[in-house]
N, C-alpha and C. Protein backbone atom coordinates (compact mmCIF):
# COMPACT_ATOMS: atom_id res chain seq x y z
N UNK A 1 24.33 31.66 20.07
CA UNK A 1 24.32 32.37 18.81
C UNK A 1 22.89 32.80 18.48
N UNK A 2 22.64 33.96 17.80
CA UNK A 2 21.55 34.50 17.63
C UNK A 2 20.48 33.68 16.41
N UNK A 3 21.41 33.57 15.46
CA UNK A 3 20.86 32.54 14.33
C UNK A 3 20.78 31.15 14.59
N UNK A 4 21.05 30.63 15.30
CA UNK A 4 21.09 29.54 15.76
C UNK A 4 19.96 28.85 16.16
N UNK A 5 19.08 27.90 15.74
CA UNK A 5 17.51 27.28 16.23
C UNK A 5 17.70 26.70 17.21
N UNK A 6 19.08 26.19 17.42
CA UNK A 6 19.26 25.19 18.75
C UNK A 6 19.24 26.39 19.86
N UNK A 7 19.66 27.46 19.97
CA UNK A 7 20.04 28.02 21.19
C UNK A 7 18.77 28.20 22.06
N UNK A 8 17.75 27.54 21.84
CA UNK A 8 16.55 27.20 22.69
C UNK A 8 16.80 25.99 23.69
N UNK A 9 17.38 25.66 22.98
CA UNK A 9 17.45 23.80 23.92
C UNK A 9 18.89 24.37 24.86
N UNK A 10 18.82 23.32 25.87
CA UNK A 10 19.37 23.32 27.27
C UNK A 10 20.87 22.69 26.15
N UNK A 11 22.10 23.12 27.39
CA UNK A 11 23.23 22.68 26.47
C UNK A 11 23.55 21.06 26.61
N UNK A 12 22.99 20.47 27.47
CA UNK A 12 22.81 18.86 27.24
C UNK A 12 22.48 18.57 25.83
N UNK A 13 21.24 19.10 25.39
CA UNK A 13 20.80 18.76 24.51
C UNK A 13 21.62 19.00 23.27
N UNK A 14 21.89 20.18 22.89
CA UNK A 14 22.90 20.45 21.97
C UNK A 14 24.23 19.42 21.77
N UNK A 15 24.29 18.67 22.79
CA UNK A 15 25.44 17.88 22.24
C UNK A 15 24.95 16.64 21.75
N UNK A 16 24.06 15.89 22.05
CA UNK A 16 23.26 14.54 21.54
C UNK A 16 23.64 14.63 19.92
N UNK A 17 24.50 13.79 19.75
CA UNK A 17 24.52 13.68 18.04
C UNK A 17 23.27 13.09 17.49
N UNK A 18 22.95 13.59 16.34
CA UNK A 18 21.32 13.37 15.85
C UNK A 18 21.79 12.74 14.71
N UNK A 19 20.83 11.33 14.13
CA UNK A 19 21.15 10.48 13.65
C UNK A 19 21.30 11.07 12.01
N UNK A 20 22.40 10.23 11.14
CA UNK A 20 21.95 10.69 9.97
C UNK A 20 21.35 9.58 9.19
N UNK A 21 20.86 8.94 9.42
CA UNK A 21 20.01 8.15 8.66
C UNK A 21 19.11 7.40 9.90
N UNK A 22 17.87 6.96 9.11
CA UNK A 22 16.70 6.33 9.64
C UNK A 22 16.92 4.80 9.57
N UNK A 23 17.16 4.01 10.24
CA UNK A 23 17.20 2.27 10.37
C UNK A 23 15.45 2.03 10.12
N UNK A 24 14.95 1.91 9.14
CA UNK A 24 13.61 1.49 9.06
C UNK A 24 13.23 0.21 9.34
N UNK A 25 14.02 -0.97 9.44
CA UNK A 25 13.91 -2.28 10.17
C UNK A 25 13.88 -2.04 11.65
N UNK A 26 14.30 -1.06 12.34
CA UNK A 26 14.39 -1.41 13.56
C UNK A 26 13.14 -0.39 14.24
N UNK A 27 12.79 0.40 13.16
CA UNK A 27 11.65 1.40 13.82
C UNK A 27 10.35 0.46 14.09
N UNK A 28 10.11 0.79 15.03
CA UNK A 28 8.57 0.44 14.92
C UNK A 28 7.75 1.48 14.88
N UNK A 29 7.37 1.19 13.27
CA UNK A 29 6.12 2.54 13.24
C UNK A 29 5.04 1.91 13.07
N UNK A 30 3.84 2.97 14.15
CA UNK A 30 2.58 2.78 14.38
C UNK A 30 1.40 2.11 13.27
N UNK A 31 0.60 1.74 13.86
CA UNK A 31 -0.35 1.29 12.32
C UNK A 31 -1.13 1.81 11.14
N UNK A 32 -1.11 3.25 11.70
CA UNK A 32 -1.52 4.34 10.44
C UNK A 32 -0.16 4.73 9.32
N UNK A 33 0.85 4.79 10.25
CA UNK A 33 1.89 4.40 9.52
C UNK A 33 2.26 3.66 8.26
N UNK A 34 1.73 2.34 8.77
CA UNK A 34 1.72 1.43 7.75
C UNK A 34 0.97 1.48 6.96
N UNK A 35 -0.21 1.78 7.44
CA UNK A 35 -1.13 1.76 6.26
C UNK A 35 -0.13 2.78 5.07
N UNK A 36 -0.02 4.13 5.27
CA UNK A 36 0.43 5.37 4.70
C UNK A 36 1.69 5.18 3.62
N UNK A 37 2.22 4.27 4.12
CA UNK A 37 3.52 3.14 3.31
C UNK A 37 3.12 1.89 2.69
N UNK A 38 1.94 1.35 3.01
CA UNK A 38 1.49 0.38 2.05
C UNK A 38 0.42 0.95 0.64
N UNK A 39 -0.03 1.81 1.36
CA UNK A 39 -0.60 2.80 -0.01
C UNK A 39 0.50 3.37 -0.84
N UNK A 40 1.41 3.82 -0.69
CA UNK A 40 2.44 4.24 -1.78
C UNK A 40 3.15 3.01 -2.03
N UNK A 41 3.03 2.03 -1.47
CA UNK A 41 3.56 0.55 -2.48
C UNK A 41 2.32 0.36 -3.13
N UNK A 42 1.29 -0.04 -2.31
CA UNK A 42 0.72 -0.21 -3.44
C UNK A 42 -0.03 0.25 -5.04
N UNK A 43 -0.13 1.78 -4.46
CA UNK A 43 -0.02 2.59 -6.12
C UNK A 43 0.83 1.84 -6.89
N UNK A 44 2.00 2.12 -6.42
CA UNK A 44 3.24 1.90 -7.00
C UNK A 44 3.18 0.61 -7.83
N UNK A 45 2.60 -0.91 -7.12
CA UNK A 45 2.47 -1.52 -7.32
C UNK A 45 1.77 -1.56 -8.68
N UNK A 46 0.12 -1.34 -8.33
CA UNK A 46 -0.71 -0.70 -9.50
C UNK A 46 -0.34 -0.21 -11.03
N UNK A 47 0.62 1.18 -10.57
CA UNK A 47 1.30 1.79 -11.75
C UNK A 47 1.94 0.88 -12.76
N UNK A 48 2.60 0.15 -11.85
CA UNK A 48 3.70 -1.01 -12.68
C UNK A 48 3.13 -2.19 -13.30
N UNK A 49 2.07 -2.59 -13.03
CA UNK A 49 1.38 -3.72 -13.39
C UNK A 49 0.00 -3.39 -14.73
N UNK A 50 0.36 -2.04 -15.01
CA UNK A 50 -0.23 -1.66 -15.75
C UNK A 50 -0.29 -2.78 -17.04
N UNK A 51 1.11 -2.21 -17.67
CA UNK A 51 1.55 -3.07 -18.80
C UNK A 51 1.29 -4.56 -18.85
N UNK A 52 1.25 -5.26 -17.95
CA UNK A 52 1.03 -6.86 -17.62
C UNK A 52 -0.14 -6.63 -17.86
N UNK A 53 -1.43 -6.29 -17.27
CA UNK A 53 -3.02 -6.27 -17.23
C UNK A 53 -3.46 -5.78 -18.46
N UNK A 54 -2.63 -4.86 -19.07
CA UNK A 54 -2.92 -4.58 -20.59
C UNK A 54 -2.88 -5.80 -21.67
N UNK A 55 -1.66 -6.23 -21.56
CA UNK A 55 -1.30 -7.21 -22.27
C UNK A 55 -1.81 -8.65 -22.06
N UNK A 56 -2.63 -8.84 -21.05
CA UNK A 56 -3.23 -10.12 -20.55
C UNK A 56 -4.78 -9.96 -21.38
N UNK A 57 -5.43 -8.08 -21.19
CA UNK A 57 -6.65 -8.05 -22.15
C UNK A 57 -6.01 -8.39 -23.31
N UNK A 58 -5.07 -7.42 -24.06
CA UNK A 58 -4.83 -7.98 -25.25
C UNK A 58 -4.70 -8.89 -25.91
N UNK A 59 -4.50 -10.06 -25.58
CA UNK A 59 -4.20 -11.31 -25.55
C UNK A 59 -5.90 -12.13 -25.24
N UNK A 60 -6.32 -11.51 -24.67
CA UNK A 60 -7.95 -11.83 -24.58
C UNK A 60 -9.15 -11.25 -25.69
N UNK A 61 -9.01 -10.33 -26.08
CA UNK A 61 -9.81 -10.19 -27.03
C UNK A 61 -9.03 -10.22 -28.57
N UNK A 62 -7.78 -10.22 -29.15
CA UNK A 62 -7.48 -10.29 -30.32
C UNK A 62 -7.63 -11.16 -31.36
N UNK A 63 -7.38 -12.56 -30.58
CA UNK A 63 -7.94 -13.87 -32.01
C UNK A 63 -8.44 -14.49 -30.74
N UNK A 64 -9.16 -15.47 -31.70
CA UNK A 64 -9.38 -16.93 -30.94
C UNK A 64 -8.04 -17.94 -30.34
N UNK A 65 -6.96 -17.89 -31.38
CA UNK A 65 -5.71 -18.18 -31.19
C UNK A 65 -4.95 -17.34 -29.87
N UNK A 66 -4.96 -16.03 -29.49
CA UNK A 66 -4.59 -15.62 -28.15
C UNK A 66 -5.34 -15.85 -27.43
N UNK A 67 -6.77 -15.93 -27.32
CA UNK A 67 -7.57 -16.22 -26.32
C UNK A 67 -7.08 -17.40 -25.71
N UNK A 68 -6.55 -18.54 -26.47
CA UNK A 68 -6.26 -20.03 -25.67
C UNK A 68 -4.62 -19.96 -25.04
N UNK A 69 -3.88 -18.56 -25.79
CA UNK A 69 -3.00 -18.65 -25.11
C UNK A 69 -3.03 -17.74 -23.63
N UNK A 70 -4.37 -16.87 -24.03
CA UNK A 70 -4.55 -15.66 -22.42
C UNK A 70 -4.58 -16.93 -21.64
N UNK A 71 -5.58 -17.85 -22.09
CA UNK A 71 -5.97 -18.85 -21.28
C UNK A 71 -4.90 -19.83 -20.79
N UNK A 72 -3.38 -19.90 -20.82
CA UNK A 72 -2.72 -20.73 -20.85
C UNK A 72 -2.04 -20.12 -19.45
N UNK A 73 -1.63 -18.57 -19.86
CA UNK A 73 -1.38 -18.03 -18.88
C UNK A 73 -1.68 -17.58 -17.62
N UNK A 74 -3.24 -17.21 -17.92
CA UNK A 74 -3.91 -17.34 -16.77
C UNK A 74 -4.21 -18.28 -15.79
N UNK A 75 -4.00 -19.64 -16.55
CA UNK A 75 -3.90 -20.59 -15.74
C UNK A 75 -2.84 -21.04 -15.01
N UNK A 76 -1.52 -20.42 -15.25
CA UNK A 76 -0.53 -20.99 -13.91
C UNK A 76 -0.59 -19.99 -12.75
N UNK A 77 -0.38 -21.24 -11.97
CA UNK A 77 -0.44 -20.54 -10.37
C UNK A 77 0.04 -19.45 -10.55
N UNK A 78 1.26 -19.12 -10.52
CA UNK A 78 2.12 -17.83 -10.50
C UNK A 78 1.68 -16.39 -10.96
N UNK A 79 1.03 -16.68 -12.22
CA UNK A 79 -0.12 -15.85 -12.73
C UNK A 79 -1.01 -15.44 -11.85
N UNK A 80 -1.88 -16.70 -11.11
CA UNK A 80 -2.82 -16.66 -10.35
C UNK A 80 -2.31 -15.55 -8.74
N UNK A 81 -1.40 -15.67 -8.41
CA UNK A 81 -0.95 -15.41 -7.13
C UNK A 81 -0.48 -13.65 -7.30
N UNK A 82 0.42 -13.59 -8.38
CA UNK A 82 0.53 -12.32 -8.97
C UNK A 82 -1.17 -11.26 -9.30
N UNK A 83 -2.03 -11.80 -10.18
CA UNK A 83 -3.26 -11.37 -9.69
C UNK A 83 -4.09 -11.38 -8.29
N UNK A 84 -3.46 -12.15 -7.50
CA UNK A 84 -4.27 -11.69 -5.90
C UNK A 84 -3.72 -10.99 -5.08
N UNK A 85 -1.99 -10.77 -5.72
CA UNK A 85 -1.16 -9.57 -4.97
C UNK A 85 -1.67 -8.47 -5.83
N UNK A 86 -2.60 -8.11 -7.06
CA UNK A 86 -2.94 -6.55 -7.58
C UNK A 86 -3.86 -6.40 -6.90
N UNK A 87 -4.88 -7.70 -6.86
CA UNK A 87 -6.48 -7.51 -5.81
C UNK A 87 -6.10 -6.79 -4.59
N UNK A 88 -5.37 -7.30 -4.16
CA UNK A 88 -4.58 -6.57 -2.47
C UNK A 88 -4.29 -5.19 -2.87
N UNK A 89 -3.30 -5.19 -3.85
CA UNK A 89 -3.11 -4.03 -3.77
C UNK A 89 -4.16 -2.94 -4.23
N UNK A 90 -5.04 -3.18 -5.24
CA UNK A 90 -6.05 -2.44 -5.74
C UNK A 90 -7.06 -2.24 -4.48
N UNK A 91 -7.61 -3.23 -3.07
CA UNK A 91 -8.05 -3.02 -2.14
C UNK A 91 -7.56 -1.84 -1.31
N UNK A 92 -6.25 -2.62 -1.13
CA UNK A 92 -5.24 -1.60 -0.23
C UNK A 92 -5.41 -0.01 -0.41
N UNK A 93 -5.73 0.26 -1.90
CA UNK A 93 -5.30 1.32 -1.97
C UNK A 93 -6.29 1.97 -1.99
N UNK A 94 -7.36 1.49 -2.47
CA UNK A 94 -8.90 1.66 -2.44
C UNK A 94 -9.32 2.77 -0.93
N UNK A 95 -9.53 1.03 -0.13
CA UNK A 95 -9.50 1.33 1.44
C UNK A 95 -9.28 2.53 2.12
N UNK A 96 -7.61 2.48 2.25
CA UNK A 96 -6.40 3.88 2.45
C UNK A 96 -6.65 5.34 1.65
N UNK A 97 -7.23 5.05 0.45
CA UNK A 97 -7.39 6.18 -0.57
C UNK A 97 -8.94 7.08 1.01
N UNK A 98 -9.75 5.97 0.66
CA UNK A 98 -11.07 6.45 1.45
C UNK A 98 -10.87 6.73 2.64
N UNK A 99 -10.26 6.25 3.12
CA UNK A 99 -9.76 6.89 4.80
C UNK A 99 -8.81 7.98 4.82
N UNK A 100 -7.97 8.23 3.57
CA UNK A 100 -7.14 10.10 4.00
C UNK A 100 -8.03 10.48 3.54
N UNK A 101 -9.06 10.06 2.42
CA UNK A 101 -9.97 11.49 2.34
C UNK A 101 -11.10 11.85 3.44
N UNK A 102 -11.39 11.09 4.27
CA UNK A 102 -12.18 11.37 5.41
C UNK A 102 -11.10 11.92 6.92
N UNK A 103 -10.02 11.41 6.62
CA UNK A 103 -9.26 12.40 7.48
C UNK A 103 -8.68 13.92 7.25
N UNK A 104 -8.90 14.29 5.60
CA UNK A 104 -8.84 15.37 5.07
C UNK A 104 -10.44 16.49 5.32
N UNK A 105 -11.43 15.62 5.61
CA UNK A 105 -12.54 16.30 6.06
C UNK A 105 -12.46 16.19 7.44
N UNK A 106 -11.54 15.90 8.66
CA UNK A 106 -11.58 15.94 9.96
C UNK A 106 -12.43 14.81 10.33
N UNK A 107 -12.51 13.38 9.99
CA UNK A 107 -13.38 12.81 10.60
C UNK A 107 -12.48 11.55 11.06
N UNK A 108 -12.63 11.07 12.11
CA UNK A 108 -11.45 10.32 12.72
C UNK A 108 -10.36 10.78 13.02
N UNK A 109 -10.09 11.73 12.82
CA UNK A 109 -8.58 12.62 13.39
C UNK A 109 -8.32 11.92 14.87
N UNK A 110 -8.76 11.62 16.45
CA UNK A 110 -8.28 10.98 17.09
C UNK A 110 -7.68 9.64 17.24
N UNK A 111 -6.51 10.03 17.88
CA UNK A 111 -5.31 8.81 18.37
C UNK A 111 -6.43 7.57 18.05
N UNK A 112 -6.87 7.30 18.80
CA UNK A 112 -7.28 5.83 18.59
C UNK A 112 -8.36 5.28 17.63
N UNK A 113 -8.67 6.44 16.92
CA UNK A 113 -9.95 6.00 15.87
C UNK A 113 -9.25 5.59 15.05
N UNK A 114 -8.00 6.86 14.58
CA UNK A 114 -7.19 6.76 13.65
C UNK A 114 -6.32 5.03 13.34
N UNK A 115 -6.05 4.61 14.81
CA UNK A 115 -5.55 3.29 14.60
C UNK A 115 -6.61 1.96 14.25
N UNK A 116 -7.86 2.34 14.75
CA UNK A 116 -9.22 1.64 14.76
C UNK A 116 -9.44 1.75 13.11
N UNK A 117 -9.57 2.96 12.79
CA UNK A 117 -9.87 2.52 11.22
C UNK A 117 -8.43 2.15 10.48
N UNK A 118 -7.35 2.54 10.84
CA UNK A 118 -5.91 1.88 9.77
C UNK A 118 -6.03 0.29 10.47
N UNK A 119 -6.63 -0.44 10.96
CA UNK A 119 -6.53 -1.48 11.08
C UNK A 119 -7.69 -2.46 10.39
N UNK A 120 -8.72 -1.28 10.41
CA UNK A 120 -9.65 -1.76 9.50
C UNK A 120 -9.55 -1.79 7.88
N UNK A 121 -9.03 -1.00 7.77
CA UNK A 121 -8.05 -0.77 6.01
C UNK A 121 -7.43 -2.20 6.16
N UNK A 122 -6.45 -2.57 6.94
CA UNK A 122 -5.43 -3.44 6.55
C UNK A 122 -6.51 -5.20 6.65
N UNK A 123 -7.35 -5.10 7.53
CA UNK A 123 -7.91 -6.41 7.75
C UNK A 123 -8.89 -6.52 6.50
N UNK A 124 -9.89 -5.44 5.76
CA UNK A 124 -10.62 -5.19 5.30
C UNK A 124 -9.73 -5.77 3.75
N UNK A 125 -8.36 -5.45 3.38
CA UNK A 125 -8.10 -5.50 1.96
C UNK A 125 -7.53 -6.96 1.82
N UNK A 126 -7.30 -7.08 2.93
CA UNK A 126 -6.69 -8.91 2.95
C UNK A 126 -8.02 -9.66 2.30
N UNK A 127 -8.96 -9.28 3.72
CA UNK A 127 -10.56 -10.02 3.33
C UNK A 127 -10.89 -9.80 2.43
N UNK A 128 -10.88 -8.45 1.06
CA UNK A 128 -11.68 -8.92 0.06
C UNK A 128 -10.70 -9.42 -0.73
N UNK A 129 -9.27 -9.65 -0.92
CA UNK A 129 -8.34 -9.80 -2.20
C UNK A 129 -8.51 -11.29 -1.65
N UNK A 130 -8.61 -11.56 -0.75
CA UNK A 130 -8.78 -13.23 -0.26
C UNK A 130 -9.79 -13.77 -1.04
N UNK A 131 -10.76 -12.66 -0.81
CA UNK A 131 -12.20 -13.42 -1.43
C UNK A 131 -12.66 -13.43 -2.79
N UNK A 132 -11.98 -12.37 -3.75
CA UNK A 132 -11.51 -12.37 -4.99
C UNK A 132 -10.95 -13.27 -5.40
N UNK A 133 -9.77 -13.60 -4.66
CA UNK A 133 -9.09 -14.60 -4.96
C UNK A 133 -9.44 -15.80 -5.34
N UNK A 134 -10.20 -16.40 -4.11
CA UNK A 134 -11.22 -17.55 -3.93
C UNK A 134 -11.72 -17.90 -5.32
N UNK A 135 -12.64 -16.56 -6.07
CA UNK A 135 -13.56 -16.65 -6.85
C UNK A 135 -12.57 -16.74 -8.32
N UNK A 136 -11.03 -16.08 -7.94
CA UNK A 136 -10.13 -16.29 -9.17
C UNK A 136 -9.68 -17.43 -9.61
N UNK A 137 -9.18 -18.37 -8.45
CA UNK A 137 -8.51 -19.40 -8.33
C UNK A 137 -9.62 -20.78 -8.97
């Protein structure tokens, strides 16, 4: 057929049923990949945790009376652990933010730099939300 995009491909090919959905557990995608999907969680992350980080200042500067309760909250673990998953993510995104914009100026564009620095993003945001952490905990 004339309109047809397939009528390029060999007629083997034309019959291969093409999937309609993506199994994302079973893909293995590459490590720039990940990075590229952990930056849109972690915005995401960010975005949402807005309201919590607001309300934790608020609670910090309004009386002396919220201050001991910021302080109540800040002190359970759970609190604590929830703030070293924003550190991560605020790294994460940091990191990833600075590396598409240097791949938007052409710098690292090759196969293997590209995986050399998305691995450095991912080791780099562990190490400082770790070390934040440290200094949170």
């Amino acid at each position: 057929m004339p309109g047809d995009s397939s009528s390029h491909l060999s007629p083997d090919l034309r019959r291969v049923p093409r999937p309609k959905y993506l199994d994302v557990i079973r893909i293995r995608l590459p490590v720039p990949g990940m990075v590229s999907i952990l930056h849109r969680i972690s915005g995401l992350a960010l975005f949402l945790a807005i309201p919590f980080l607001l309300w934790l200042f608020q609670m910090s500067i309004n009386s002396p009376d919220h201050y001991v309760r910021y302080r109540a909250v800040f002190a359970h673990p759970i609190t604590k652990l929830l703030l070293i998953g924003l550190l991560w993510a605020l790294f994460h995104h940091l990191f990833a933010g600075l590396r598409f914009l240097l791949l938007d100026v052409h710098l690292g564009l090759e196969l293997q730099r590209t995986r050399i620095n998305s691995m450095i993003v991912l080791v780099a945001a562990v190490v400082c939300a770790l070390a934040c952490g440290a200094l949170l905990w």
